[in-house]
PDB file of N, CA and C in Angstrom:
ATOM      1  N   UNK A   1       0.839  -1.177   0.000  1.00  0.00           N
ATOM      2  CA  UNK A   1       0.000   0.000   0.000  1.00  0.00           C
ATOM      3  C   UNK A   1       0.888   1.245   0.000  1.00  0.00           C
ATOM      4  N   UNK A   2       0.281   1.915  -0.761  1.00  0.00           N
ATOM      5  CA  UNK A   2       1.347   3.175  -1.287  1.00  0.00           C
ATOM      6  C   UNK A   2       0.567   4.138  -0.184  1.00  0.00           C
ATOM      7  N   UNK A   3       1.080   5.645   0.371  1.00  0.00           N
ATOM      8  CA  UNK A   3       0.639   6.405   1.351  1.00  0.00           C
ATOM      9  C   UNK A   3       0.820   7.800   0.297  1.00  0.00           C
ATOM     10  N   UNK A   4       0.630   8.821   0.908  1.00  0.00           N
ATOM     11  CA  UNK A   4       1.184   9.807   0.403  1.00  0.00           C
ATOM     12  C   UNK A   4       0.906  11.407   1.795  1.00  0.00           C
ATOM     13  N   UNK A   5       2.386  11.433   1.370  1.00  0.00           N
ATOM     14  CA  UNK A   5       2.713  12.463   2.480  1.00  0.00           C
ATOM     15  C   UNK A   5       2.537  14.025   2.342  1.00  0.00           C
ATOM     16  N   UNK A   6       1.985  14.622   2.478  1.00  0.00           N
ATOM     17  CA  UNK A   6       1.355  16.302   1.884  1.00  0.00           C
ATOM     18  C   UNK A   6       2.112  17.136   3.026  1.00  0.00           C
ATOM     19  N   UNK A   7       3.549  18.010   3.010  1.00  0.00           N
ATOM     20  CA  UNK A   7       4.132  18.505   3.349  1.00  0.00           C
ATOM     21  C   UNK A   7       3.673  20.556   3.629  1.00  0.00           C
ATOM     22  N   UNK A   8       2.896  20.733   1.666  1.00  0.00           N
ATOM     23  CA  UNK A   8       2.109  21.863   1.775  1.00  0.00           C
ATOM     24  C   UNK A   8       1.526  21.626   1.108  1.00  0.00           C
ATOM     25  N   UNK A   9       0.423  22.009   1.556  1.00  0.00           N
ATOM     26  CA  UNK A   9      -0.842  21.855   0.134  1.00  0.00           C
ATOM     27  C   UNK A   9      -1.828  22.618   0.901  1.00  0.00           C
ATOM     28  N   UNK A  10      -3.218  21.864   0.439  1.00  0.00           N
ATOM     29  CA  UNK A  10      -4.295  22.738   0.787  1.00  0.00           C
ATOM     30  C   UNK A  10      -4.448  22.734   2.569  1.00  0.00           C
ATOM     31  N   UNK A  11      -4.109  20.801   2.675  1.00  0.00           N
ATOM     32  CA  UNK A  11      -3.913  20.979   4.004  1.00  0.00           C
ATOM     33  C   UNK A  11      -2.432  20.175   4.104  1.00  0.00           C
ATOM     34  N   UNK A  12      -1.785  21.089   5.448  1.00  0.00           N
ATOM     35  CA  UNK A  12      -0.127  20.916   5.728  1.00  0.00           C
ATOM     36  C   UNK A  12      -0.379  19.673   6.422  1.00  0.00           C
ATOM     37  N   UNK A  13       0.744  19.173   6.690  1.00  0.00           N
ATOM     38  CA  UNK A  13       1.440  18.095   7.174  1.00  0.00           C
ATOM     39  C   UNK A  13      -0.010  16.858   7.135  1.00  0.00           C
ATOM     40  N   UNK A  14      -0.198  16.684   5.966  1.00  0.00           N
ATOM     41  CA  UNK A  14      -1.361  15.517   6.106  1.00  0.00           C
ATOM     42  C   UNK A  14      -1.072  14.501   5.360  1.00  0.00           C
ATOM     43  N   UNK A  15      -1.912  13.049   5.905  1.00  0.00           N
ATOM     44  CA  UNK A  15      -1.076  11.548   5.317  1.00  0.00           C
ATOM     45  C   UNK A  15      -2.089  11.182   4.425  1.00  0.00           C
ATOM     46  N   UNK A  16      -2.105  11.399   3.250  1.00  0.00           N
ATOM     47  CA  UNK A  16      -3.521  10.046   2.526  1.00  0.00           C
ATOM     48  C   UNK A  16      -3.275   9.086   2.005  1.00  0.00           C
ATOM     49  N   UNK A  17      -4.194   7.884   1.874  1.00  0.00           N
ATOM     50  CA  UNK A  17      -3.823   6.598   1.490  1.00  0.00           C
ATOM     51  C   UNK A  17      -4.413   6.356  -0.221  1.00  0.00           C
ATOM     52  N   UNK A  18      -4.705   7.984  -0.479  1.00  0.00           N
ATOM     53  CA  UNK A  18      -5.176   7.176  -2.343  1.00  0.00           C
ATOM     54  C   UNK A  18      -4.665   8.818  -2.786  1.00  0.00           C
ATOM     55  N   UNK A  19      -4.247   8.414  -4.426  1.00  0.00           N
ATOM     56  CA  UNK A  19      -3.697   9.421  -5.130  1.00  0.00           C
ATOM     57  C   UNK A  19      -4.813  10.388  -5.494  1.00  0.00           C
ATOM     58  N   UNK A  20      -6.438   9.902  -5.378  1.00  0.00           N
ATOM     59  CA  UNK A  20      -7.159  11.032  -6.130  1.00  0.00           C
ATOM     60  C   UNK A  20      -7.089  11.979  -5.008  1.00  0.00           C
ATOM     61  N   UNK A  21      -7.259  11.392  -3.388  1.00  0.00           N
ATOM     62  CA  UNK A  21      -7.122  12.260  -2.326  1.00  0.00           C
ATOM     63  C   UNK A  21      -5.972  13.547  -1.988  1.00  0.00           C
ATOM     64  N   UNK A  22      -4.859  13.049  -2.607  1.00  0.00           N
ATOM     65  CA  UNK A  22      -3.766  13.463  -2.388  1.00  0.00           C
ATOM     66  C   UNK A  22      -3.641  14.810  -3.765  1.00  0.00           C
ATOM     67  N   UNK A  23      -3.903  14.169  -4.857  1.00  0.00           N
ATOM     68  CA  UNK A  23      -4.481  15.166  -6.230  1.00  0.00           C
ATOM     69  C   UNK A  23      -5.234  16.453  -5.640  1.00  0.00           C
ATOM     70  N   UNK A  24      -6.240  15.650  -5.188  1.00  0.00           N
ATOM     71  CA  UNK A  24      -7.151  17.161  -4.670  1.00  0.00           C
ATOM     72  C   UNK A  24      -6.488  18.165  -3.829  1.00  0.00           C
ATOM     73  N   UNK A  25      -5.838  17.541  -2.473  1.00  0.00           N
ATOM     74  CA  UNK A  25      -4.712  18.778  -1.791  1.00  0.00           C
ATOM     75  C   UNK A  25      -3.936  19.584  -2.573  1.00  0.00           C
ATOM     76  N   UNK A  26      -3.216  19.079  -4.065  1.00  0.00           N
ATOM     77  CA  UNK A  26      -2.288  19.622  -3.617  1.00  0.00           C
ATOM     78  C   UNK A  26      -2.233  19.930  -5.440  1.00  0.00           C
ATOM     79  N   UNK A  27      -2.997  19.724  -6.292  1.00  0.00           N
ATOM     80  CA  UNK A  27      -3.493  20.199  -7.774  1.00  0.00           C
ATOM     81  C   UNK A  27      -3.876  21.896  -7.820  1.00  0.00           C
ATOM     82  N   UNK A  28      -3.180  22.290  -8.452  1.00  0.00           N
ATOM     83  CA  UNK A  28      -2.959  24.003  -8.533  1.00  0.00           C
ATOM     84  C   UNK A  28      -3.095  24.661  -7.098  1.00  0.00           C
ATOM     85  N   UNK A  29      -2.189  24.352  -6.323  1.00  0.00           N
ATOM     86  CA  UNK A  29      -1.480  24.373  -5.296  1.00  0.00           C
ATOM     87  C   UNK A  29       0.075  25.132  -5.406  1.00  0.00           C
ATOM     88  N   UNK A  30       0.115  26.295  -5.560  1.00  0.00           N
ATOM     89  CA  UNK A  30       1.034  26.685  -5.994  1.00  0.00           C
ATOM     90  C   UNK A  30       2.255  26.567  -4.837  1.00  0.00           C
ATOM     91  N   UNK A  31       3.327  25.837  -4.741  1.00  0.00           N
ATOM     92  CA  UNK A  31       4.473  25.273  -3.605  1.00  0.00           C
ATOM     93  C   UNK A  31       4.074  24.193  -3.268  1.00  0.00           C
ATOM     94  N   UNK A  32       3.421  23.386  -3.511  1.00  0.00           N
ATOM     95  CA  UNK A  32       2.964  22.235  -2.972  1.00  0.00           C
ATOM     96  C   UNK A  32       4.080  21.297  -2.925  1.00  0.00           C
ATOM     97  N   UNK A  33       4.074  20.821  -1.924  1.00  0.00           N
ATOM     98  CA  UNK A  33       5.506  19.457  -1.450  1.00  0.00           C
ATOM     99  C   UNK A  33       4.759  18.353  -1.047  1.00  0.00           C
ATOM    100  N   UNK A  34       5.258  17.467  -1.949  1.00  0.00           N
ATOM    101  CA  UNK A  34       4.554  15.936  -1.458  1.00  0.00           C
ATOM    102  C   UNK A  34       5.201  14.884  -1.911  1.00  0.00           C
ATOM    103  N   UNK A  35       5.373  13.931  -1.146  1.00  0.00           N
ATOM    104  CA  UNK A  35       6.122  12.368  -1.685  1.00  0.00           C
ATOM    105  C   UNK A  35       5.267  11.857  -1.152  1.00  0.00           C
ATOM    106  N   UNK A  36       5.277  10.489  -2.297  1.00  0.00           N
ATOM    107  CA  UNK A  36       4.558   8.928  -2.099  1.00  0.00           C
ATOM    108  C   UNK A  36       5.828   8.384  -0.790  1.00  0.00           C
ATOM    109  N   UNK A  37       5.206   7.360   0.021  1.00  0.00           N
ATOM    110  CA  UNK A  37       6.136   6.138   0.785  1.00  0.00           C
ATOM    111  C   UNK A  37       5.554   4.819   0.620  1.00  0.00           C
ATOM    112  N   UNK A  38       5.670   4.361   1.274  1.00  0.00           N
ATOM    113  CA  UNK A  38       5.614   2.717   1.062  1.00  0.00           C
ATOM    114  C   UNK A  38       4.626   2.253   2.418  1.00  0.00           C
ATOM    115  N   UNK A  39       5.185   3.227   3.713  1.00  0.00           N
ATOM    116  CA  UNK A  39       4.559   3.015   4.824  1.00  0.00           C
ATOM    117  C   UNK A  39       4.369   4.040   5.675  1.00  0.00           C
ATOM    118  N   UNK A  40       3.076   4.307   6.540  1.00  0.00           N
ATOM    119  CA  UNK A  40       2.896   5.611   7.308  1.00  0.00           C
ATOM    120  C   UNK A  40       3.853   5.678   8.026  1.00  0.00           C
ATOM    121  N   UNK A  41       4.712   5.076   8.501  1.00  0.00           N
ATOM    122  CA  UNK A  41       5.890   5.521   9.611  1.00  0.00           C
ATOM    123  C   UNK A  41       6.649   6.057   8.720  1.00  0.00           C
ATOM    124  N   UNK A  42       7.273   5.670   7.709  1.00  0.00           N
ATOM    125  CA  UNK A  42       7.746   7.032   6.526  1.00  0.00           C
ATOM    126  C   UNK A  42       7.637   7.985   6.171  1.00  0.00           C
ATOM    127  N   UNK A  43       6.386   7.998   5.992  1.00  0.00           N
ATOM    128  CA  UNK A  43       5.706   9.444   5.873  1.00  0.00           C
ATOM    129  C   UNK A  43       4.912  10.128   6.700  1.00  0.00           C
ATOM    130  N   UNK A  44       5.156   9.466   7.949  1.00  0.00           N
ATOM    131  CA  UNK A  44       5.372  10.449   9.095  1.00  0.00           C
ATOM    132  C   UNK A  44       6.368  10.748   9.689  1.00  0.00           C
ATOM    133  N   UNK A  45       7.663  10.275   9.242  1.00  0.00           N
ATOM    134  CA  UNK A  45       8.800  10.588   9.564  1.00  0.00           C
ATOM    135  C   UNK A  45       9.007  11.798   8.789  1.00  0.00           C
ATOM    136  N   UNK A  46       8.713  11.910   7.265  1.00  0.00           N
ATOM    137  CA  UNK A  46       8.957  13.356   6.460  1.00  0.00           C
ATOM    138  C   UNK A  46       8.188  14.418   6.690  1.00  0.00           C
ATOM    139  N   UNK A  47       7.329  13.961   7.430  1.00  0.00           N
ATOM    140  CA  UNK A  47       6.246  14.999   8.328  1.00  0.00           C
ATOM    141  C   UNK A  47       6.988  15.497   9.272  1.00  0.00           C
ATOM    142  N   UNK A  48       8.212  14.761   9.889  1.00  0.00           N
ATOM    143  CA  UNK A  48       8.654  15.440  10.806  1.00  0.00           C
ATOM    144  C   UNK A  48       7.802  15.006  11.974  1.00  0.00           C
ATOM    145  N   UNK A  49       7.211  13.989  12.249  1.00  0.00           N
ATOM    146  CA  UNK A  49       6.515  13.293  13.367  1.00  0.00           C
ATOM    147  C   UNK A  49       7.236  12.195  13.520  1.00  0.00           C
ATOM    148  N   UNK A  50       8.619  12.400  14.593  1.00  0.00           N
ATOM    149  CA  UNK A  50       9.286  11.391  14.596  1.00  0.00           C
ATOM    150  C   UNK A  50       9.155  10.009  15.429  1.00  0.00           C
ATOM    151  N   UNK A  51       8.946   9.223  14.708  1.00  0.00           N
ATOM    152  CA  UNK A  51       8.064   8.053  15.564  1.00  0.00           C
ATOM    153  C   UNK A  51       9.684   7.174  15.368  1.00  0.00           C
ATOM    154  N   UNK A  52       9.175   6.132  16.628  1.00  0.00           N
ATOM    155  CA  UNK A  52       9.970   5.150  16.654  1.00  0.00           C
ATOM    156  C   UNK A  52      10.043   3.835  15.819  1.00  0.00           C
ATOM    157  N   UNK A  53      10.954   3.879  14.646  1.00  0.00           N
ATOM    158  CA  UNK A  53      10.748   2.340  14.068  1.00  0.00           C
ATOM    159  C   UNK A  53      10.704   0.903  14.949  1.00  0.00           C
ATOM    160  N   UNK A  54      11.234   1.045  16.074  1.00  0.00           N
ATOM    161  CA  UNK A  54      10.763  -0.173  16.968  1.00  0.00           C
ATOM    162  C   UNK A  54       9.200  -0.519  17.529  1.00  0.00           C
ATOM    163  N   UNK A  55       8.537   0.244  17.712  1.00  0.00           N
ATOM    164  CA  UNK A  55       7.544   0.201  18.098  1.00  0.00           C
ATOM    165  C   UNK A  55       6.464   0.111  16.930  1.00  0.00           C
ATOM    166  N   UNK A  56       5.351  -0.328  18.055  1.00  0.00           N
ATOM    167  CA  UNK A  56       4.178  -0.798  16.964  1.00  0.00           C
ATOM    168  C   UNK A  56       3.092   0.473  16.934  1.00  0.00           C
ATOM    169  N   UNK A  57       3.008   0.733  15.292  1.00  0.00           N
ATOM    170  CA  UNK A  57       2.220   1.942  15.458  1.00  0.00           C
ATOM    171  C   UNK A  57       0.368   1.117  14.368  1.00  0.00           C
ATOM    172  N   UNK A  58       0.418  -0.218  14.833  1.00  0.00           N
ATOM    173  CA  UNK A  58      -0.681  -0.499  14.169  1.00  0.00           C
ATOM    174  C   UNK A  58      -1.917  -0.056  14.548  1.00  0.00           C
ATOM    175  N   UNK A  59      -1.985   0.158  15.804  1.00  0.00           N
ATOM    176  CA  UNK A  59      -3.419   0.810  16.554  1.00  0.00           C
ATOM    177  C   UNK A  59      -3.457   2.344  15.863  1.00  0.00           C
ATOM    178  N   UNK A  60      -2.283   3.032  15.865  1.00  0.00           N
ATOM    179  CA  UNK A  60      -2.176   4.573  15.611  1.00  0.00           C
ATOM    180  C   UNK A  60      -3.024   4.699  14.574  1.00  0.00           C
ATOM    181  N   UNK A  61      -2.066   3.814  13.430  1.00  0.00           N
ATOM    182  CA  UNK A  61      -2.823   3.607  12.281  1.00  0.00           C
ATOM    183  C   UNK A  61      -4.229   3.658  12.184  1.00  0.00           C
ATOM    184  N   UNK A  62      -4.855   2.340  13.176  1.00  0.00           N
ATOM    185  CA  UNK A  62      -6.862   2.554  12.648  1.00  0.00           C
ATOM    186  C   UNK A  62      -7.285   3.544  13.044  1.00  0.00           C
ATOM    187  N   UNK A  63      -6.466   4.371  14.020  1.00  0.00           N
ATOM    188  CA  UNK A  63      -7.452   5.278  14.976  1.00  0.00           C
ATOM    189  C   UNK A  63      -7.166   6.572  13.928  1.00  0.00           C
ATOM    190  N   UNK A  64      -5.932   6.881  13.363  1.00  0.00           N
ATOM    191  CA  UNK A  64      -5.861   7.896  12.678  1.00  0.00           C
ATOM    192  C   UNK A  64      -6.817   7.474  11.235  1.00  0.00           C
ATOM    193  N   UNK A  65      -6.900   6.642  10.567  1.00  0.00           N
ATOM    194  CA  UNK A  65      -7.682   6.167   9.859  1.00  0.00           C
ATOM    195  C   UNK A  65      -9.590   6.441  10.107  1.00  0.00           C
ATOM    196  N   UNK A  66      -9.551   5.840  11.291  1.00  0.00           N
ATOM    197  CA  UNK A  66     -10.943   6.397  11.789  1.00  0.00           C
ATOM    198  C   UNK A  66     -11.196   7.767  11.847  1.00  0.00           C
ATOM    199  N   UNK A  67     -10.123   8.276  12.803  1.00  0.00           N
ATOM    200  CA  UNK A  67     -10.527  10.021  13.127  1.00  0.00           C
ATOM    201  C   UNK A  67     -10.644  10.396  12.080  1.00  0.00           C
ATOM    202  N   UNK A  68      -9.777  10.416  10.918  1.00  0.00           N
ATOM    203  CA  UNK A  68     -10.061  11.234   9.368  1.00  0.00           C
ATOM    204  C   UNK A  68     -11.342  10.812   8.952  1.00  0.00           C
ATOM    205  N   UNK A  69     -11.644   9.880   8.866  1.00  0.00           N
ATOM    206  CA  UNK A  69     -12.720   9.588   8.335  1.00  0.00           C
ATOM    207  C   UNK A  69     -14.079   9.691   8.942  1.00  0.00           C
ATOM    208  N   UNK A  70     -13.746  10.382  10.358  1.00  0.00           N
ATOM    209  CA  UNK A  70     -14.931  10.913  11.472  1.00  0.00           C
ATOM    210  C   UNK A  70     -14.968  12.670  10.710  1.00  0.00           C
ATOM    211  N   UNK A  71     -13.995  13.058  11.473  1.00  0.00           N
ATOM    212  CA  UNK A  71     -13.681  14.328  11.092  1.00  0.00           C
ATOM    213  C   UNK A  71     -14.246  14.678   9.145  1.00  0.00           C
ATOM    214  N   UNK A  72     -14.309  14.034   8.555  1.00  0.00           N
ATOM    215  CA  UNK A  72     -14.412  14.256   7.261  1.00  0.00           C
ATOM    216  C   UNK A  72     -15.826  14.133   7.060  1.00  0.00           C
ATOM    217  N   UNK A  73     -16.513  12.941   7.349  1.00  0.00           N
ATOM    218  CA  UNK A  73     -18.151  13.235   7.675  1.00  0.00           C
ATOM    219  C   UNK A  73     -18.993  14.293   8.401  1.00  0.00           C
ATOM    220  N   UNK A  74     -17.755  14.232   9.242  1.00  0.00           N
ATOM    221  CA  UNK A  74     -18.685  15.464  10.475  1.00  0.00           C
ATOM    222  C   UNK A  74     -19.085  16.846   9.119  1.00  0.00           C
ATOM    223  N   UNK A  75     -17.598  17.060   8.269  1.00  0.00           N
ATOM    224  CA  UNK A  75     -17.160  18.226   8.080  1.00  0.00           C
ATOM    225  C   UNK A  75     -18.669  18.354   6.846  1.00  0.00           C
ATOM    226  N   UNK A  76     -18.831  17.149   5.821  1.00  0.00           N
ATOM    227  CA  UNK A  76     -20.243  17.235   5.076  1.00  0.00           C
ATOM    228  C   UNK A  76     -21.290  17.197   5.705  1.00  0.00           C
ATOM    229  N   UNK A  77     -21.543  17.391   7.073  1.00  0.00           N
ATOM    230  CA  UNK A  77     -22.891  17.174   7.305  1.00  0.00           C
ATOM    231  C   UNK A  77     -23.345  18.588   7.408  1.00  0.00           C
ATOM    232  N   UNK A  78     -24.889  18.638   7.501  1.00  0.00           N
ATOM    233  CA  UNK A  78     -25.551  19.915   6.991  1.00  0.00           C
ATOM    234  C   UNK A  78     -26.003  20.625   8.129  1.00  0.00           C
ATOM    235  N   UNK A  79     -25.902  19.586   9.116  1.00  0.00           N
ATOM    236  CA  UNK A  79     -26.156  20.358  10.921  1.00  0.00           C
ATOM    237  C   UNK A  79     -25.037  19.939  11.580  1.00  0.00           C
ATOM    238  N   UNK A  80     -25.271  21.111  12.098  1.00  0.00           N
ATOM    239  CA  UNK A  80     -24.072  21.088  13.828  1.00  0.00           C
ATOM    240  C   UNK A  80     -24.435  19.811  14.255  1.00  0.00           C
ATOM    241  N   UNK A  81     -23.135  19.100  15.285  1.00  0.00           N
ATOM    242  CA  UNK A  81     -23.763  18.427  16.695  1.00  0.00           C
ATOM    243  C   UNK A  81     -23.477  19.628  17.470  1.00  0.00           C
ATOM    244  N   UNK A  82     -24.066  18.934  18.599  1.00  0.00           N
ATOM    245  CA  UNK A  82     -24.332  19.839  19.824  1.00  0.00           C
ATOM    246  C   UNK A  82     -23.682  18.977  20.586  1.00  0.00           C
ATOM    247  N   UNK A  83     -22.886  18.898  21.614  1.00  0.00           N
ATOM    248  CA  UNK A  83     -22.835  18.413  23.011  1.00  0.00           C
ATOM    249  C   UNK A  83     -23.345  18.821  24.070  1.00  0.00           C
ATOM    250  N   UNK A  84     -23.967  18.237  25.306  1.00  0.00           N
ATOM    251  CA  UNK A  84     -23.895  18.759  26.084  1.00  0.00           C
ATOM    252  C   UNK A  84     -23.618  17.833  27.639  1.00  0.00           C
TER     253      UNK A  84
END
């Protein structure tokens, strides 16, 4: 699985896992910096999020996987939540 690391674009220091995602950041984007990796600990290392290659970042992974994909629904929906 290929990643891709968005250094500047529309949004900074962000990780996506498909090229149309990564297209959209950073397509007439004027300075835009971005490399493909091989694995998110790579390209969160060029993020400058220096993680430890010994350790296991497989949980990090679903949860950052999830949150984007929370955060990204929240962001299309047409009403607020509310907490209280």
């Amino acid at each position: 699985m290929k990643v891709y690391a968005i250094l500047s674009g529309r949004k900074n220091r962000q990780i996506t896992e498909s090229w149309p995602e990564c297209f959209k950041l950073v397509n007439k984007y004027s300075g835009a910096v971005y490399k493909s990796f091989p694995t998110w600990l790579e390209a969160a290392n060029y993020l400058g999020y220096k993680l430890d290659p010994n350790k296991d970042y497989i949980y990090n992974d679903i949860y950052m996987n999830f949150a984007t994909a929370l955060i990204d629904a929240i962001s299309k929906m047409k009403y607020s939540i509310v907490c209280f």
